[in-house]
C-alpha atoms as a PDB file:
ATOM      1  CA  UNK A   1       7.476   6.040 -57.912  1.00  0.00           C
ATOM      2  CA  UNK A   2       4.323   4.926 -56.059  1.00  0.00           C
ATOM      3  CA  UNK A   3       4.545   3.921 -52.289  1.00  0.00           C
ATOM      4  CA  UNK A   4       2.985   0.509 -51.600  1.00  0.00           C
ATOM      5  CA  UNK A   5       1.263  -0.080 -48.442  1.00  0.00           C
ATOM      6  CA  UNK A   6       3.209  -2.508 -45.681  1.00  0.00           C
ATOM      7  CA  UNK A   7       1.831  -5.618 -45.327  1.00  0.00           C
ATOM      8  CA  UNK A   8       0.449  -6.539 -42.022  1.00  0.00           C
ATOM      9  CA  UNK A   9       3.585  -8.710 -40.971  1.00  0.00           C
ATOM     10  CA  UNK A  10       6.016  -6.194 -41.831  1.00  0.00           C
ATOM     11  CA  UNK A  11       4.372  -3.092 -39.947  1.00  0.00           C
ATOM     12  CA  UNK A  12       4.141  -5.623 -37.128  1.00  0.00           C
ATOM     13  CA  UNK A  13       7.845  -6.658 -37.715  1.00  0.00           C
ATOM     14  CA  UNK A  14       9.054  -2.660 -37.259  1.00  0.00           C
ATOM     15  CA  UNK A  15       6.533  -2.488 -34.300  1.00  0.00           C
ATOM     16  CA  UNK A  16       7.832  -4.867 -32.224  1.00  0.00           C
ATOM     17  CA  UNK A  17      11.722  -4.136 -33.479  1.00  0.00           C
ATOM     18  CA  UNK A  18      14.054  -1.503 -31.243  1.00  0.00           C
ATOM     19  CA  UNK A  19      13.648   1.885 -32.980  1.00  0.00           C
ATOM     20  CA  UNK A  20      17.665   2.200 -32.747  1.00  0.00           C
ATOM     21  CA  UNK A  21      19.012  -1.002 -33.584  1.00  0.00           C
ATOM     22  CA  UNK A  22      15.867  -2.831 -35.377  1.00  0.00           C
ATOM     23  CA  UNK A  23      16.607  -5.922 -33.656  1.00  0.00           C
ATOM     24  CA  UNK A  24      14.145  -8.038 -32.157  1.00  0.00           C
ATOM     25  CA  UNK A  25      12.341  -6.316 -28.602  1.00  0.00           C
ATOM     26  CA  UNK A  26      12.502  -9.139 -25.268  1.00  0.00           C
ATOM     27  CA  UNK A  27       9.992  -9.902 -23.423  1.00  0.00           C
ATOM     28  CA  UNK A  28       8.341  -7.937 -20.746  1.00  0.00           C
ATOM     29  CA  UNK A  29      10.065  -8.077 -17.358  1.00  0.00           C
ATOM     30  CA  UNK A  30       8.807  -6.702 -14.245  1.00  0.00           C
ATOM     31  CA  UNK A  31      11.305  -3.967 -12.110  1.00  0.00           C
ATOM     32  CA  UNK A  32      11.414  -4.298  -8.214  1.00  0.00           C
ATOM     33  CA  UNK A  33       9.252  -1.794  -7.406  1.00  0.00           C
ATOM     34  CA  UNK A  34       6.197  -3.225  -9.506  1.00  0.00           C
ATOM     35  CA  UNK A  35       6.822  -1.173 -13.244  1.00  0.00           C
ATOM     36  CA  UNK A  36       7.122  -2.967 -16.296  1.00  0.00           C
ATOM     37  CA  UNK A  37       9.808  -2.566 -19.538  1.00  0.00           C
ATOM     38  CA  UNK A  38      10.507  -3.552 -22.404  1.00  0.00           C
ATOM     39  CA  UNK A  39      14.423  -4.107 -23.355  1.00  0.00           C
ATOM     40  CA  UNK A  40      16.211  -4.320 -26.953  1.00  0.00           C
ATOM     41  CA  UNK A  41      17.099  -7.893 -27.251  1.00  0.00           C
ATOM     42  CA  UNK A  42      20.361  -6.834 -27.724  1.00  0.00           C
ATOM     43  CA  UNK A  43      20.880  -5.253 -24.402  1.00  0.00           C
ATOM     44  CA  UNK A  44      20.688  -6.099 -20.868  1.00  0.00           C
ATOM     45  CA  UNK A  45      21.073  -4.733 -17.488  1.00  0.00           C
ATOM     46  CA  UNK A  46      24.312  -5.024 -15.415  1.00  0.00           C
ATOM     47  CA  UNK A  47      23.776  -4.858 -12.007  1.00  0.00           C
ATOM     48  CA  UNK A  48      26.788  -4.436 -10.654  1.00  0.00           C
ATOM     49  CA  UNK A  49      28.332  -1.799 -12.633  1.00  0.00           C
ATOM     50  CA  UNK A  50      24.653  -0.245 -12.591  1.00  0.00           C
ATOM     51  CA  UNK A  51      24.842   0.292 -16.285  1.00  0.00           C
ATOM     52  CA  UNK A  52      23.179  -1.242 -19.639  1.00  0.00           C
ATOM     53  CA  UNK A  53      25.533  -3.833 -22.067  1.00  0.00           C
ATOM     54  CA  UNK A  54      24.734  -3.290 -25.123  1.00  0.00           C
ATOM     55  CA  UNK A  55      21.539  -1.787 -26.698  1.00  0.00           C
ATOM     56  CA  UNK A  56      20.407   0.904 -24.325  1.00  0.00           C
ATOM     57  CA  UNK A  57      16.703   0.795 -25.951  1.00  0.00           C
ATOM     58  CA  UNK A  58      14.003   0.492 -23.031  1.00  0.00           C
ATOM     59  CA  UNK A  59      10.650   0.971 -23.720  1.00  0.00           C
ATOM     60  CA  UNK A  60       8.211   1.080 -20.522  1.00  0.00           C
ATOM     61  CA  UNK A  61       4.694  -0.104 -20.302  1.00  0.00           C
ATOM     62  CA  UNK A  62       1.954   1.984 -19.179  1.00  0.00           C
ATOM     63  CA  UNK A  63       0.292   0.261 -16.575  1.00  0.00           C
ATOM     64  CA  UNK A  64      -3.664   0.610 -16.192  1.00  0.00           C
ATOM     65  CA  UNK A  65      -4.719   2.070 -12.403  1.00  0.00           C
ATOM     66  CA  UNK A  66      -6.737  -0.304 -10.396  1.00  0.00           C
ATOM     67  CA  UNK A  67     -10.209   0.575  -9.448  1.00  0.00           C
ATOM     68  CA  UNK A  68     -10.579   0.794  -5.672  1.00  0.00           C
ATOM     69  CA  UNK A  69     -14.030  -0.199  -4.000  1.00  0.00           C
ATOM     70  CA  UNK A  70     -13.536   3.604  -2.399  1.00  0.00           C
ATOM     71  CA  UNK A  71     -15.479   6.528  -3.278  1.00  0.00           C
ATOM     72  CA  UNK A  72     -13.429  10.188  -3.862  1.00  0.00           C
ATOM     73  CA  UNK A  73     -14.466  12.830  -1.473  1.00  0.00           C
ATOM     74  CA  UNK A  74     -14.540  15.356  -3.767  1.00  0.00           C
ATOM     75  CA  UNK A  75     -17.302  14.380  -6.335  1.00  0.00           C
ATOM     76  CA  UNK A  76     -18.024  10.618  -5.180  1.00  0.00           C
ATOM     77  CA  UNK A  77     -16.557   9.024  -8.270  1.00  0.00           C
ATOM     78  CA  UNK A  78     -14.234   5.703  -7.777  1.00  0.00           C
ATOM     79  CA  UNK A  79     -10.640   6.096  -7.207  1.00  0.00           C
ATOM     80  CA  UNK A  80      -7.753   4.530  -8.666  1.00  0.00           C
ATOM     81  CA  UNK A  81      -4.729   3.364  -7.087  1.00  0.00           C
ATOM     82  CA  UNK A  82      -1.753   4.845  -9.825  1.00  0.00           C
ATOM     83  CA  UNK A  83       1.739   4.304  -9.471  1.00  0.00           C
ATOM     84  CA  UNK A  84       4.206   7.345 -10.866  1.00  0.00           C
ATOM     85  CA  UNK A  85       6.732   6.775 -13.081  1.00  0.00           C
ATOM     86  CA  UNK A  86       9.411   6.374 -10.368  1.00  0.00           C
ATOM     87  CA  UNK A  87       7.217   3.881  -8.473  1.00  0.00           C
ATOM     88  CA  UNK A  88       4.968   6.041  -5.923  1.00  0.00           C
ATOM     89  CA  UNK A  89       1.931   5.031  -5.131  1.00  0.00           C
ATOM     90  CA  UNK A  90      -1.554   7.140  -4.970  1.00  0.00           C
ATOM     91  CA  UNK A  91      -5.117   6.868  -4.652  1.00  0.00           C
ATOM     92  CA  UNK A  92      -6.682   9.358  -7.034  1.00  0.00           C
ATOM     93  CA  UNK A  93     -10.228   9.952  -8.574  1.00  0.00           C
ATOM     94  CA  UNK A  94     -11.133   8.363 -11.702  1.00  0.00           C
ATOM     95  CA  UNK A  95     -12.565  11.263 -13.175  1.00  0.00           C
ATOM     96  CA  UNK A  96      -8.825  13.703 -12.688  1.00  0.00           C
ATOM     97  CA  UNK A  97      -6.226  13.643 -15.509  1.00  0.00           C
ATOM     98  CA  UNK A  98      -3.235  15.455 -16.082  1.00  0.00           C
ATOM     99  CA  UNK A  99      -2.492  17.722 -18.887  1.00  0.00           C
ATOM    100  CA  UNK A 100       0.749  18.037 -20.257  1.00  0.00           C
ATOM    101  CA  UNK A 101       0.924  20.640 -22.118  1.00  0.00           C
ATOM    102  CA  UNK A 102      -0.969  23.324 -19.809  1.00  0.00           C
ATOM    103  CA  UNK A 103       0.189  21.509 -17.044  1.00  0.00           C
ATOM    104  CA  UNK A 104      -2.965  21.459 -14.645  1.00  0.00           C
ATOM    105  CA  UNK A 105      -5.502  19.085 -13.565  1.00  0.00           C
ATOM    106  CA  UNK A 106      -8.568  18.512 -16.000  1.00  0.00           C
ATOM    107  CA  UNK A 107     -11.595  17.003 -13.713  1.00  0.00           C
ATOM    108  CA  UNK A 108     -11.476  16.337 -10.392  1.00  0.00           C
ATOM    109  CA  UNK A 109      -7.911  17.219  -8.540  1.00  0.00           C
ATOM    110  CA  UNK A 110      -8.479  14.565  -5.609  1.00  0.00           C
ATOM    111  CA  UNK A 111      -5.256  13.010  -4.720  1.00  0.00           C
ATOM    112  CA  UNK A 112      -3.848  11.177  -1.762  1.00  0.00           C
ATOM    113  CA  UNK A 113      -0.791   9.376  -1.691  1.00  0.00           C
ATOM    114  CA  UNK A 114       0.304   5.926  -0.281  1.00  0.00           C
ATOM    115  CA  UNK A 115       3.160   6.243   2.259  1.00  0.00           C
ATOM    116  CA  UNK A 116       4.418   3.403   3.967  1.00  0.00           C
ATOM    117  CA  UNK A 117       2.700   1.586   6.890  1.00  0.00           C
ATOM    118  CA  UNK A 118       3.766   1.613  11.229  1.00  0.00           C
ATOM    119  CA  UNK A 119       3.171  -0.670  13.484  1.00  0.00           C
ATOM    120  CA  UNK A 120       3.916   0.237  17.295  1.00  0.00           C
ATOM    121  CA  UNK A 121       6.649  -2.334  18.405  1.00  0.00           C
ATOM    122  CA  UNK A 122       7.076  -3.284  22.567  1.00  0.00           C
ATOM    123  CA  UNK A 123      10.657  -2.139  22.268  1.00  0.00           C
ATOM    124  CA  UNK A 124      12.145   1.178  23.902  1.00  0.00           C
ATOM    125  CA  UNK A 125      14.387   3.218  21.781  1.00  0.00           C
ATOM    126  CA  UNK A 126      18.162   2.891  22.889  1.00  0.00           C
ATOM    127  CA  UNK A 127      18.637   6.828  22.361  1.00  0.00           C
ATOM    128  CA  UNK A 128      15.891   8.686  24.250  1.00  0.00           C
ATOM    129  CA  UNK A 129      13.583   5.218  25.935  1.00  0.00           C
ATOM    130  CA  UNK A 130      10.369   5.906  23.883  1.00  0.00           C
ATOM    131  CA  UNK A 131       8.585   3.488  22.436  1.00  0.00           C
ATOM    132  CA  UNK A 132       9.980   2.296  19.016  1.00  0.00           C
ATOM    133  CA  UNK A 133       7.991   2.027  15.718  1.00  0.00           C
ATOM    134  CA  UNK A 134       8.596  -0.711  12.749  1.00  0.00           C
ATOM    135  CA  UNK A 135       8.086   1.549   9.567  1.00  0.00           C
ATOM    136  CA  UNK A 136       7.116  -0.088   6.237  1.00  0.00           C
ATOM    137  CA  UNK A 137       7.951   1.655   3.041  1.00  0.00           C
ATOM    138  CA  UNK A 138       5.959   0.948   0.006  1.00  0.00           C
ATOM    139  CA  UNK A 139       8.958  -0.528  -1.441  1.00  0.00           C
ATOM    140  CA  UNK A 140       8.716  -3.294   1.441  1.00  0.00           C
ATOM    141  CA  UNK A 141      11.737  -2.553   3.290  1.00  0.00           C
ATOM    142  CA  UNK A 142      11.408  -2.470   6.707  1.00  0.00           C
ATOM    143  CA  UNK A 143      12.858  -0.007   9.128  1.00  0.00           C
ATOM    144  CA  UNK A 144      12.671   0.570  13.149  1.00  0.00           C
ATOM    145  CA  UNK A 145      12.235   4.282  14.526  1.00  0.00           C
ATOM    146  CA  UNK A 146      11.877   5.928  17.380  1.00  0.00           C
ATOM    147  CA  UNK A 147       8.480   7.091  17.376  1.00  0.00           C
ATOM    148  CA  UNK A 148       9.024  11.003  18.476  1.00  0.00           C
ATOM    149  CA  UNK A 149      10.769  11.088  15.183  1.00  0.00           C
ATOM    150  CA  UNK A 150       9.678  13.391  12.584  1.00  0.00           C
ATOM    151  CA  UNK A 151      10.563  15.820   9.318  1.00  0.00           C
ATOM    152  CA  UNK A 152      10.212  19.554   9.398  1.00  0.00           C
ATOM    153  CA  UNK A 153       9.130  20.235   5.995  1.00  0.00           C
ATOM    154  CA  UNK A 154      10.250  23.696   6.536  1.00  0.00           C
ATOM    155  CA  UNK A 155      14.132  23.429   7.648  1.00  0.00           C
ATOM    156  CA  UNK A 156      14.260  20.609   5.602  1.00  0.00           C
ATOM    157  CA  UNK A 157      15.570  18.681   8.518  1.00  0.00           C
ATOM    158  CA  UNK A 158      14.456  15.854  11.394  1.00  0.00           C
ATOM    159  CA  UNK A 159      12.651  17.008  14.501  1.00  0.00           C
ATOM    160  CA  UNK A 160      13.034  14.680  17.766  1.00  0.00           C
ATOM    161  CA  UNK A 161      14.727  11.356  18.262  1.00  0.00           C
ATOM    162  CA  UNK A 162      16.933   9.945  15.187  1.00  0.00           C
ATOM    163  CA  UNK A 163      17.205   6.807  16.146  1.00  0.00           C
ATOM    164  CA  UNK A 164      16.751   4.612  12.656  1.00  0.00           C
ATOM    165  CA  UNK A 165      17.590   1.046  12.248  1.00  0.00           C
ATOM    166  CA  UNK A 166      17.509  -0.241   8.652  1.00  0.00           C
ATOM    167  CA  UNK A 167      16.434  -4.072   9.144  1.00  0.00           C
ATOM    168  CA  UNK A 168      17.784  -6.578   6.134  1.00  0.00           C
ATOM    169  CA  UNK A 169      15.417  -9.101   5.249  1.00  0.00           C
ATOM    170  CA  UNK A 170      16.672 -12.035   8.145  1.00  0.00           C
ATOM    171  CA  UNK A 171      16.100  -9.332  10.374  1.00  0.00           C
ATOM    172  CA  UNK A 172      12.359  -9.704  10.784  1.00  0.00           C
ATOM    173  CA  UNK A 173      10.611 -13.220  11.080  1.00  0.00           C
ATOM    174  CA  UNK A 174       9.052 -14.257   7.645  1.00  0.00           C
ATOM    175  CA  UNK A 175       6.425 -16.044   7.487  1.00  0.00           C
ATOM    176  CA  UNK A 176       6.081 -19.343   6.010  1.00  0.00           C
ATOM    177  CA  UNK A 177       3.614 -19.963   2.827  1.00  0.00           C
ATOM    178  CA  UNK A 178       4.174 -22.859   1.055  1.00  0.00           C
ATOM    179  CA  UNK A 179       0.359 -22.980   0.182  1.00  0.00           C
ATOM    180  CA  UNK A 180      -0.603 -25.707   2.534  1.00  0.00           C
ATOM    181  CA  UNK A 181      -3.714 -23.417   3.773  1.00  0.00           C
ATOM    182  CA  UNK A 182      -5.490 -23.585   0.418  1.00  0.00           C
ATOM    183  CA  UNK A 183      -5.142 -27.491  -0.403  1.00  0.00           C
ATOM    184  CA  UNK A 184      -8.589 -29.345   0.879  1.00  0.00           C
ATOM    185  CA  UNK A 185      -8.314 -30.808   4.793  1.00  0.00           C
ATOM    186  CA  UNK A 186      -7.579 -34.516   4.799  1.00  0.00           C
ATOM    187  CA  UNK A 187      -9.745 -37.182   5.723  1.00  0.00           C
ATOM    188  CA  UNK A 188      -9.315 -39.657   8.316  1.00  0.00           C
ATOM    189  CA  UNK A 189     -10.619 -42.361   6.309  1.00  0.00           C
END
C-alpha cells in the first residue's frame, strides 16, 4: 500500500488539534506575568482548586525578545530584553544563545537581569526609624521596606531591619487614565 500525501487542510487540521485528545486548540490567552499559552479546547484552568478541568494539554508560545535602543558592553551589539520561562526578566546581547545540549553560552555571555524598581518614601520604619523604601517587583506588586534591609547570599538569610509590608492594590493611590490626555483640546468656539 502506497502512502498518499495530506492535503494542506488536513496537516493544518492535526496542527492546530491537541496532540492528546485531537480536539480543537483555543485561542491564545495571555498569563499574569506577560507569557502566552495555548490550551486544549477541552480544558480549562480552575483557579481556585489551582488545577486544570479537563484536557491538561498546554502548549506555550515562544515569545520574540525586544530589541532595546542599548548597546552590550561586551562587544557593542544591541540587547534584548528576554523573559525566562517562569517570567524573569533580562537584558541580554543579541548576539548570546544558549545551547542545550552542551549547556554553555555560544556568542557573547552578556547578561543582566531586571529586578524590581525603589523609590525612597518620606516615611520612617516603625521597627528601627530609618527611612522606608516602596519596592516594585517586576510582577507589579508593590511592597514597603525598611531600607537597611538586605539578603546575605551566603547564610541564605536577611541582614538588618525586616520590616516588610506587602501593600494590596487599594493600598497605593492609582492613577486615573481614562484617555482624556490624548483626545484633541477643545475649542472655545
Amino acid at each position: 500500500m502506497q502512502n498518499k500525501p495530506m492535503a494542506d487542510d488536513t496537516r493544518k487540521h492535526f496542527k492546530d488539534a491537541c496532540p492528546k485528545c485531537k480536539s480543537p486548540l483555543s485561542e491564545i490567552t495571555t498569563t499574569k506575568t506577560g507569557r502566552q499559552l495555548q490550551r486544549c479546547s477541552t480544558g480549562s484552568w480552575d483557579p481556585n482548586t489551582r488545577s486544570t478541568i479537563g484536557c491538561d494539554y498546554v502548549k506555550w508560545i515562544e515569545t520574540e525578545p525586544e530589541i532595546l535602543d542599548e548597546k552590550c558592553p561586551k562587544c557593542n551589539s544591541d540587547l534584548v530584553l528576554a523573559v525566562t520561562r517562569f517570567g524573569k526578566k533580562m537584558k541580554k546581547c543579541s548576539k548570546g544563545s544558549w545551547d542545550k545540549e552542551s549547556r554553555r553560552v555560544i556568542g557573547c555571555d552578556y547578561v543582566e537581569w531586571i529586578n524590581g524598581t525603589t523609590e525612597k518614601l518620606d516615611e520612617d520604619c516603625p521597627q528601627c526609624g530609618e527611612k522606608l523604601i516602596l519596592f516594585t517587583t517586576n510582577a507589579g506588586k508593590k511592597m514597603k521596606k525598611c531600607s537597611t534591609a538586605g539578603w546575605d547570599r551566603e547564610a541564605r538569610k536577611p541582614t538588618g531591619c525586616t520590616y516588610i509590608q506587602w501593600l494590596k492594590l487599594s493600598d497605593y493611590p492609582q492613577t486615573e487614565n481614562n484617555g482624556e490626555e490624548l483626545l484633541p483640546p477643545e475649542s472655545n468656539e
